[in-house]
Protein backbone atom coordinates (compact mmCIF):
# COMPACT_ATOMS: atom_id res chain seq x y z
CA UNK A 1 24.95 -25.09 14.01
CA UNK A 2 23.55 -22.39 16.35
CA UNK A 3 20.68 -20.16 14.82
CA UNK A 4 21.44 -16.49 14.84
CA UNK A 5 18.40 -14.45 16.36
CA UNK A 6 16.98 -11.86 14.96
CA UNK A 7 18.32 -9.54 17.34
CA UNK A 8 21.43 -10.51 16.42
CA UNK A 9 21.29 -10.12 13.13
CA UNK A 10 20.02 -6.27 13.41
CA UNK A 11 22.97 -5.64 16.00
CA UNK A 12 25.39 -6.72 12.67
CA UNK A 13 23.24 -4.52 10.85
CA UNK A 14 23.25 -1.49 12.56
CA UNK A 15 27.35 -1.90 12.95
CA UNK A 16 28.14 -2.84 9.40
CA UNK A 17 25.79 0.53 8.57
CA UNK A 18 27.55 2.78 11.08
CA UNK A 19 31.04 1.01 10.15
CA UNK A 20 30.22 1.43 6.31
CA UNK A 21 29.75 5.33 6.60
CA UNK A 22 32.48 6.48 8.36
CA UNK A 23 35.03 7.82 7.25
CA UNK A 24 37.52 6.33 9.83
CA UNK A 25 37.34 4.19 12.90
CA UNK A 26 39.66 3.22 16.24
CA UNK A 27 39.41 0.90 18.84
CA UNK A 28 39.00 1.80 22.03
CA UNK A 29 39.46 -0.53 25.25
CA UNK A 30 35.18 -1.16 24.80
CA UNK A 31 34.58 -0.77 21.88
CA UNK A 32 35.03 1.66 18.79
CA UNK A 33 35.42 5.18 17.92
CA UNK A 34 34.09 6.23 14.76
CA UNK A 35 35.07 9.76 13.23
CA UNK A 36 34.08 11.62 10.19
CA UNK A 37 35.86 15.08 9.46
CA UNK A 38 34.18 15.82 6.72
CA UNK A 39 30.56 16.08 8.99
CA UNK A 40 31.95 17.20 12.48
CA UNK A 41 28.71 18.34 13.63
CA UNK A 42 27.11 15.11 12.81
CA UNK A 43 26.79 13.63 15.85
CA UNK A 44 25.91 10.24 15.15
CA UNK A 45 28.79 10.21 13.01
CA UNK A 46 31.30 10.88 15.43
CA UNK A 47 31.20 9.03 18.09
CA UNK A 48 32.29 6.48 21.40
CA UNK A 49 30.55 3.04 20.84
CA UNK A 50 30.60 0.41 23.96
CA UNK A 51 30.43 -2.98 22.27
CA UNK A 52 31.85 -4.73 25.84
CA UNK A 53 30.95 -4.48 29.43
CA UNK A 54 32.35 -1.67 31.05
CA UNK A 55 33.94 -3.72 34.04
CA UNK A 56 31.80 -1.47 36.53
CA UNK A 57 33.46 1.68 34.79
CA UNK A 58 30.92 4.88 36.09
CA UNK A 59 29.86 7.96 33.85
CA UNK A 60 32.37 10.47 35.04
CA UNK A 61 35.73 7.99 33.40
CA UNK A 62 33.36 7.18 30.91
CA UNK A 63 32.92 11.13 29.86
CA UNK A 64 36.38 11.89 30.30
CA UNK A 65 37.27 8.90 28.26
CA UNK A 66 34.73 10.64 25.10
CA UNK A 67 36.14 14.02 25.84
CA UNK A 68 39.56 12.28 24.94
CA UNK A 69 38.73 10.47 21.96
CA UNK A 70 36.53 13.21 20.65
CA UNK A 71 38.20 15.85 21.34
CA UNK A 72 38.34 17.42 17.91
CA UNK A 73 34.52 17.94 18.09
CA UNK A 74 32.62 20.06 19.97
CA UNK A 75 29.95 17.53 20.54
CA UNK A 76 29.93 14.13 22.98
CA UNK A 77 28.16 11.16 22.20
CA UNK A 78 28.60 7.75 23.41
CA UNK A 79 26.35 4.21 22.29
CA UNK A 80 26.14 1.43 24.60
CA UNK A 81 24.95 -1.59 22.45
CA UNK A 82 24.07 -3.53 25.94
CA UNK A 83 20.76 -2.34 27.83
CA UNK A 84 21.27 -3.26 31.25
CA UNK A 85 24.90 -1.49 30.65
CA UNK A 86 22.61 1.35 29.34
CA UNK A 87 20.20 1.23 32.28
CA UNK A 88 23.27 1.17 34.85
CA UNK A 89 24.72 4.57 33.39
CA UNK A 90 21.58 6.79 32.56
CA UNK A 91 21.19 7.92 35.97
CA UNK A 92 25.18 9.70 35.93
CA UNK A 93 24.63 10.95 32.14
CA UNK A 94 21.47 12.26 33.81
CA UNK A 95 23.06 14.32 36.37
CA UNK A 96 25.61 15.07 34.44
CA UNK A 97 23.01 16.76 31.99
CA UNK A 98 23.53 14.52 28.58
CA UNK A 99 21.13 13.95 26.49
CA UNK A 100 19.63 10.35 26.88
CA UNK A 101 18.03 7.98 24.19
CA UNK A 102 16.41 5.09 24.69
CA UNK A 103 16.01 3.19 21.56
CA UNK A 104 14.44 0.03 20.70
CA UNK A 105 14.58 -2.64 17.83
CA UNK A 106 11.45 -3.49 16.22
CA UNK A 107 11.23 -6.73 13.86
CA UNK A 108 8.15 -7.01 11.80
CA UNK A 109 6.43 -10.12 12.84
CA UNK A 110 3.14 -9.97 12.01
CA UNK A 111 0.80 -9.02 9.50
CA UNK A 112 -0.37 -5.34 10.64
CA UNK A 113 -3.66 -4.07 11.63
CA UNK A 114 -5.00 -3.24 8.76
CA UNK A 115 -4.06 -2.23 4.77
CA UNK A 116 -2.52 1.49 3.96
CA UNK A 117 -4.32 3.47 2.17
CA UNK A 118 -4.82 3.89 -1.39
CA UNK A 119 -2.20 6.48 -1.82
CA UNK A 120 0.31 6.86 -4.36
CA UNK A 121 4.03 5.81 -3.24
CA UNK A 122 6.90 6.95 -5.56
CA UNK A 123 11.14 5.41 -5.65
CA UNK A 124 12.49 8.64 -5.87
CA UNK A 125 16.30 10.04 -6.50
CA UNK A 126 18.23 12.21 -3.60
CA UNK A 127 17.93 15.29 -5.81
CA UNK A 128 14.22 15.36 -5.74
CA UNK A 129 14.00 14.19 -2.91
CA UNK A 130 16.55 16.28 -0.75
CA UNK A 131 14.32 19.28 -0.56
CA UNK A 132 12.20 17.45 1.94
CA UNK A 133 14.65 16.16 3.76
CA UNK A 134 15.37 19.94 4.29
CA UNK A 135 11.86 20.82 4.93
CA UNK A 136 11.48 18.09 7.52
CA UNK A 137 14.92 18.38 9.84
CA UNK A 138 13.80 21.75 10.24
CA UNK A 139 10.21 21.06 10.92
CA UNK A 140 11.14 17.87 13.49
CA UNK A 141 14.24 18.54 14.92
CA UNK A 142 13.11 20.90 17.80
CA UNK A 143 14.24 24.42 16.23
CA UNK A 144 17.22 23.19 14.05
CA UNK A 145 19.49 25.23 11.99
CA UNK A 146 18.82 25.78 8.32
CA UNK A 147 22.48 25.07 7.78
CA UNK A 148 22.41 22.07 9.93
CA UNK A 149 19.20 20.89 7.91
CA UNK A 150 21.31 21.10 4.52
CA UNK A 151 23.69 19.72 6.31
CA UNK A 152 22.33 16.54 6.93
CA UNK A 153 20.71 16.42 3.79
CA UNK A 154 23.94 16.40 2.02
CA UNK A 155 25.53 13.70 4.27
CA UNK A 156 22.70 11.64 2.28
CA UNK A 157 25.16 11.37 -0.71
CA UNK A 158 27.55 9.11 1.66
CA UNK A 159 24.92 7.12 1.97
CA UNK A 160 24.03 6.56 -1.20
CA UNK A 161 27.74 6.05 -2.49
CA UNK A 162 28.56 3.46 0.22
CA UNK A 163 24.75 1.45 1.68
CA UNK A 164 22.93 2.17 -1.73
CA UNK A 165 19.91 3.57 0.17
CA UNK A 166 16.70 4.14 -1.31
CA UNK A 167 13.51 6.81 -0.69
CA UNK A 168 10.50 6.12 -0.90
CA UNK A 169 7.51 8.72 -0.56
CA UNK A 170 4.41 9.20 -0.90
CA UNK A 171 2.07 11.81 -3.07
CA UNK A 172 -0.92 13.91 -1.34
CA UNK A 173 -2.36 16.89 -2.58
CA UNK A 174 0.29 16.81 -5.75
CA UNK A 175 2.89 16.89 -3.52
CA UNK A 176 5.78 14.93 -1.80
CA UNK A 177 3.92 14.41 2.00
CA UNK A 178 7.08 12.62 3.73
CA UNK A 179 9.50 9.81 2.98
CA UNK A 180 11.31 7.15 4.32
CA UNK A 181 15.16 5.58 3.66
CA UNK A 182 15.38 1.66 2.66
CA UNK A 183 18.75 -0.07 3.51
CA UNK A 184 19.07 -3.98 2.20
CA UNK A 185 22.04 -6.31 3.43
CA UNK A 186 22.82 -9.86 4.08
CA UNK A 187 18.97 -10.70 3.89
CA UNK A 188 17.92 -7.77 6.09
CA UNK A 189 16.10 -4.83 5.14
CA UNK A 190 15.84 -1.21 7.60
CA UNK A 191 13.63 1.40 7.33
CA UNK A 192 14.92 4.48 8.38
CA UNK A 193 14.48 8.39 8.59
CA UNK A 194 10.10 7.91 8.76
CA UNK A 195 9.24 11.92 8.38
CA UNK A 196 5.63 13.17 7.26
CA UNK A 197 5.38 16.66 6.96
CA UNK A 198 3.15 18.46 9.13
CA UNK A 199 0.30 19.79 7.44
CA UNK A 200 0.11 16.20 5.93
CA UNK A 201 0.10 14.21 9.08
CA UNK A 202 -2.62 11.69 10.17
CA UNK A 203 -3.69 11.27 6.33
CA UNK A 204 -1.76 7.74 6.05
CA UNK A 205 1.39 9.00 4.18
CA UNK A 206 4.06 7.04 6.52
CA UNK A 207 2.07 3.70 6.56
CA UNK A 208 1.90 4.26 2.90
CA UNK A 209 5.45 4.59 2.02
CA UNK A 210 6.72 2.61 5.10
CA UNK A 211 4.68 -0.15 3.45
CA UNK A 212 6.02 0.35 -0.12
CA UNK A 213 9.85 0.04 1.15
CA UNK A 214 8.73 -2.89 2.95
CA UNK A 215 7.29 -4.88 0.13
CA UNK A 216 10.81 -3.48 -2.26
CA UNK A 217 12.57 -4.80 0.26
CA UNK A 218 11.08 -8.34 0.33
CA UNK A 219 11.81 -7.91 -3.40
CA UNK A 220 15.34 -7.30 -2.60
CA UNK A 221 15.62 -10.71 -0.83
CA UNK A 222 15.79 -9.85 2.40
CA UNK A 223 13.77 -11.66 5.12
CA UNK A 224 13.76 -9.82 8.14
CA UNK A 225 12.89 -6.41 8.16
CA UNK A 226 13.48 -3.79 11.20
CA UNK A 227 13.47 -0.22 12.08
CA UNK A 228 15.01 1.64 15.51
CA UNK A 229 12.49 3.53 17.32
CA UNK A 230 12.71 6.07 20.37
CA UNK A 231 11.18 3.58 23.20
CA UNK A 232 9.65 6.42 24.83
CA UNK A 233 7.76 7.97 21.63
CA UNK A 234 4.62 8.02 20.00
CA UNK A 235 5.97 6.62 16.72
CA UNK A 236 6.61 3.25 17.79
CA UNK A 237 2.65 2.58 18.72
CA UNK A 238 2.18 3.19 14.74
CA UNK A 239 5.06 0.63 13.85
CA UNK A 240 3.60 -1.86 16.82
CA UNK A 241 -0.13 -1.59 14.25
CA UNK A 242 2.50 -2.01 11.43
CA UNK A 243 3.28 -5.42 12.78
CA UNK A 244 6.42 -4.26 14.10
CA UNK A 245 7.42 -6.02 17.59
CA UNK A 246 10.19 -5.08 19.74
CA UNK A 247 13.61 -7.50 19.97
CA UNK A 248 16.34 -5.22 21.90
CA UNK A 249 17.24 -2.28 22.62
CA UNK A 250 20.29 0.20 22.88
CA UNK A 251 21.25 3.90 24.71
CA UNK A 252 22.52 6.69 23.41
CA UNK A 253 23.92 9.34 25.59
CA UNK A 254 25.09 13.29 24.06
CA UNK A 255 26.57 16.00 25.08
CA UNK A 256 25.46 18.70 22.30
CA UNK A 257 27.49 21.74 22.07
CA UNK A 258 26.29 24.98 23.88
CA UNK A 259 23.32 26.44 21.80
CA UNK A 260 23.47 23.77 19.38
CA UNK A 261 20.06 22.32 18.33
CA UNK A 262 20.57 19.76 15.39
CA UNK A 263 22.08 16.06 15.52
């Protein structure tokens, strides 16, 4: 019997999450659509997935093909699962002045640098919690909307009805310094959403409650653990010290509306 890799096994993961969440889904000649009406100006939740190679397909056909199947939204976005696929079409998303993410699959392999700190690390419900979530989209999200910011916050409730997430966070100064989201499935756990708030950065908080989720999610039963990280971003040297080691990677290409500042 052939072993499935680890990559693998976070590609199922990642499309049993997105699959799980929305609301409805298509196929398209490469791939998927997936659509939620009831979040239109979530981006990642409506969107053009590429699942099979493209045949030599370029960027313009491949816009016109999301203006098509998205045309109810105001926004574009299209995931290419394959990186060399990825690699091939960032130059025309480029020029054709999409947004372009790079993101990369880390598997924790190792034991990491060195212990978090002794802070305390709460489980914690969506009601306390969603106040922060607030706080943080508008604080990292490069001048987001307040309305976008709640509105994100309240897509959380899908996520709790459907993947069962968890939050985790930990406690500085009396107060709730950042969190992070905990999803267990079919023996693998992801860590999701890391956000510190600002005036508590650099104090430990996110290897503190990244940590906690972790160990919960051992509890859980799951044996490989994994989080996505922008390839290009600061974050992902604090997940390599984590023990966190890169397996794959995937693109994401958007067209945001005019104006429009939140995801």
């Amino acid at each position: 019997m052939r072993t499935v890799s680890e990559l693998e096994r976070v590609e199922a993961h990642c499309t049993w999450w997105e699959d799980t969440v929305s609301a409805a889904s298509e196929p398209w000649r490469f791939g998927t659509v997936l659509t939620d009406d009831r979040f239109p100006d979530r981006w990642d939740s409506n969107l053009v997935r590429v699942e099979r190679p493209l045949e030599g397909m370029e960027v313009p056909t491949l816009s016109e093909y999301a203006d098509r199947l998205l045309a109810r939204f105001r926004h574009r976005e299209v995931t290419v699962l394959d990186d060399d696929e990825g690699r091939r079409l960032e130059p025309g998303f480029r020029k054709l002045g999409w947004e372009v993410d790079h993101l990369v699959y880390m598997v924790r392999r190792r034991a990491p640098e060195r212990p978090p700190a002794s802070i305390e690390t709460r489980e914690i419900d969506l009601e306390t919690i969603r106040p922060l979530i607030v706080e943080t989209n508008l604080q990292g999200q490069g001048g987001m909307s307040p309305g976008d910011a709640e509105m994100l916050a309240e897509f959380r409730r899908i996520l709790v009805e459907r993947l069962g997430v968890r939050f985790f966070t930990a406690v500085l100064d009396g107060e709730l310094a950042g969190y992070c989201e905990l999803y267990v499935h079919d023996g693998v756990t992801q860590i999701e959403d890391v956000n510190t708030l600002e005036r508590f950065r650099n104090r430990g908080a996110a290897r503190a409650f990244v940590s906690r989720a972790l160990d919960e999610g051992h509890v859980a039963g799951a044996d490989l653990a994994f989080l996505v990280a922008d390839a290009n971003d600061w974050p992902r040297r604090l997940y390599a010290s984590m023990g966190f080691d890169p397996v794959g990677y995937r693109w994401q290409f958007t067209r945001p509306p005019a104006g429009h500042a939140g995801r």
